[in-house]
Protein backbone atom coordinates (compact mmCIF):
# COMPACT_ATOMS: atom_id res chain seq x y z
CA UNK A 1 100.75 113.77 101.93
CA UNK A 2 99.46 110.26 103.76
CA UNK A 3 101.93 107.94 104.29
CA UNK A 4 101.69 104.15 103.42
CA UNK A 5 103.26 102.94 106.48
CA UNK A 6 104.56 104.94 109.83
CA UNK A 7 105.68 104.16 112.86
CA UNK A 8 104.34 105.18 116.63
CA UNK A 9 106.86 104.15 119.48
CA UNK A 10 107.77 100.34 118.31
CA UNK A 11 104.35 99.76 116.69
CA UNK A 12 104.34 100.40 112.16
CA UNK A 13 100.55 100.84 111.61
CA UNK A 14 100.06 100.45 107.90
CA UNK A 15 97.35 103.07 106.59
CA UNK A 16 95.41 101.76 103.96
CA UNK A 17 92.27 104.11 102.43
CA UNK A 18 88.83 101.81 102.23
CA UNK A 19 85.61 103.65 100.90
CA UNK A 20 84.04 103.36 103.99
CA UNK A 21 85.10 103.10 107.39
CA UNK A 22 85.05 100.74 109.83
CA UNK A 23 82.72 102.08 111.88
CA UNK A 24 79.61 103.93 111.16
CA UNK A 25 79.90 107.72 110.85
CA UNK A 26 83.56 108.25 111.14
CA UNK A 27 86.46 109.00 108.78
CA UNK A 28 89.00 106.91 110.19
CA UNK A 29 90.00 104.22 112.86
CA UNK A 30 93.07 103.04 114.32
CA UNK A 31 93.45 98.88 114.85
CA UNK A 32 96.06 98.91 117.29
CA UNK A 33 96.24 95.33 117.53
CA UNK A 34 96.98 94.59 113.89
CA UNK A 35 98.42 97.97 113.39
CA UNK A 36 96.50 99.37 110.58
CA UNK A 37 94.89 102.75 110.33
CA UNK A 38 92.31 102.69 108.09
CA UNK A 39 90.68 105.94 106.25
CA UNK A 40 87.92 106.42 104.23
CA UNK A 41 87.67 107.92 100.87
CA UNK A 42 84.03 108.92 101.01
CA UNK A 43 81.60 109.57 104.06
CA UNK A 44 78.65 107.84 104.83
CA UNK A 45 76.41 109.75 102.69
CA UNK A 46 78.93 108.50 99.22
CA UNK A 47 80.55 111.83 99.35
CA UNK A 48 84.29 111.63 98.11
CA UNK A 49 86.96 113.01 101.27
CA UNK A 50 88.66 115.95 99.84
CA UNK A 51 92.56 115.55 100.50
CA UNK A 52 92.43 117.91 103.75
CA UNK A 53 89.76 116.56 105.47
CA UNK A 54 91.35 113.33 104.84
CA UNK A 55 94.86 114.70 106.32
CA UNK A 56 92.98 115.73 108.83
CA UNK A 57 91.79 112.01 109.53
CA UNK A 58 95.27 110.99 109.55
CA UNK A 59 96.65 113.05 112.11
CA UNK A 60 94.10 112.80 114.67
CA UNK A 61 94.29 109.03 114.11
CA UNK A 62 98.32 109.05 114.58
CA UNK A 63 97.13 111.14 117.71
CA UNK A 64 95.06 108.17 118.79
CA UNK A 65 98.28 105.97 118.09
CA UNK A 66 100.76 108.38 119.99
CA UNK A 67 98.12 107.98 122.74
CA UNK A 68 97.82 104.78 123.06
CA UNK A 69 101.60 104.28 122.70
CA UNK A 70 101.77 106.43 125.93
CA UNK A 71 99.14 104.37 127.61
CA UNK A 72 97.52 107.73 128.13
CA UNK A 73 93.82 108.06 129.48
CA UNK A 74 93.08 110.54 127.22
CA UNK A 75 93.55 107.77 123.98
CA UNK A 76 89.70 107.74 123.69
CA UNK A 77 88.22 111.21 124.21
CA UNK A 78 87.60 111.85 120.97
CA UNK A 79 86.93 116.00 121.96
CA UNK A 80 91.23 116.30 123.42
CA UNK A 81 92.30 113.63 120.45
CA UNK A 82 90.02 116.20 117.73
CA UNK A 83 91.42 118.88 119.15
CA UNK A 84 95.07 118.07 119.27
CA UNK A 85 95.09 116.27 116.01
CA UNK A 86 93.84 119.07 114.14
CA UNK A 87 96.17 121.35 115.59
CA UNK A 88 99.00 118.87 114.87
CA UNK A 89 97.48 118.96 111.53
CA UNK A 90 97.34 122.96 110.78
CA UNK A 91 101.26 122.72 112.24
CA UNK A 92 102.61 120.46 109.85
CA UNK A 93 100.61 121.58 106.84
CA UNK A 94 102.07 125.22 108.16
CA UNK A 95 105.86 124.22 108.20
CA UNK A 96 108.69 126.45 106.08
CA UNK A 97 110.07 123.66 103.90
């Protein structure tokens, strides 16, 4: 499940699904300045996201926000943030409700 609205720290980014996003060949993006996380709905070849892959977006994007939050150096390596944000991912999607 993807949120509306959530909040990193004192920052509530508003996540609002586009069909494209903002930048060429990615899934996702984080505007930490207007606090918006913005996801796509289908990839650049017009292919729809499938609800995992697009939970998978999320969280790595909310991994760029926690970052960034932190003032962390590792906000823009996209390898640690992939990494971490899938595994964040797999953990939630595994939890015992």
């Amino acid at each position: 499940m993807i949120p509306k609205k959530i909040t990193v720290g004192k920052t509530t980014y508003k996540v609002i699904k586009v069909r494209h996003a903002r930048r060429k060949n990615t899934l996702g993006t984080v505007d930490y300045t207007n606090g918006i996380i913005w996801l796509a709905t289908h990839d650049a070849y017009g292919n729809e996201i499938g609800n995992d892959e697009m939970s998978d977006t999320f969280w790595h994007e909310i991994t760029h926000a926690v970052l960034h939050n932190m003032k962390h150096p590792l906000r823009d390596d996209e390898k640690f943030v992939s990494m971490f944000g899938t595994l964040l991912a797999d953990s939630i999607e595994s939890a015992a409700l």
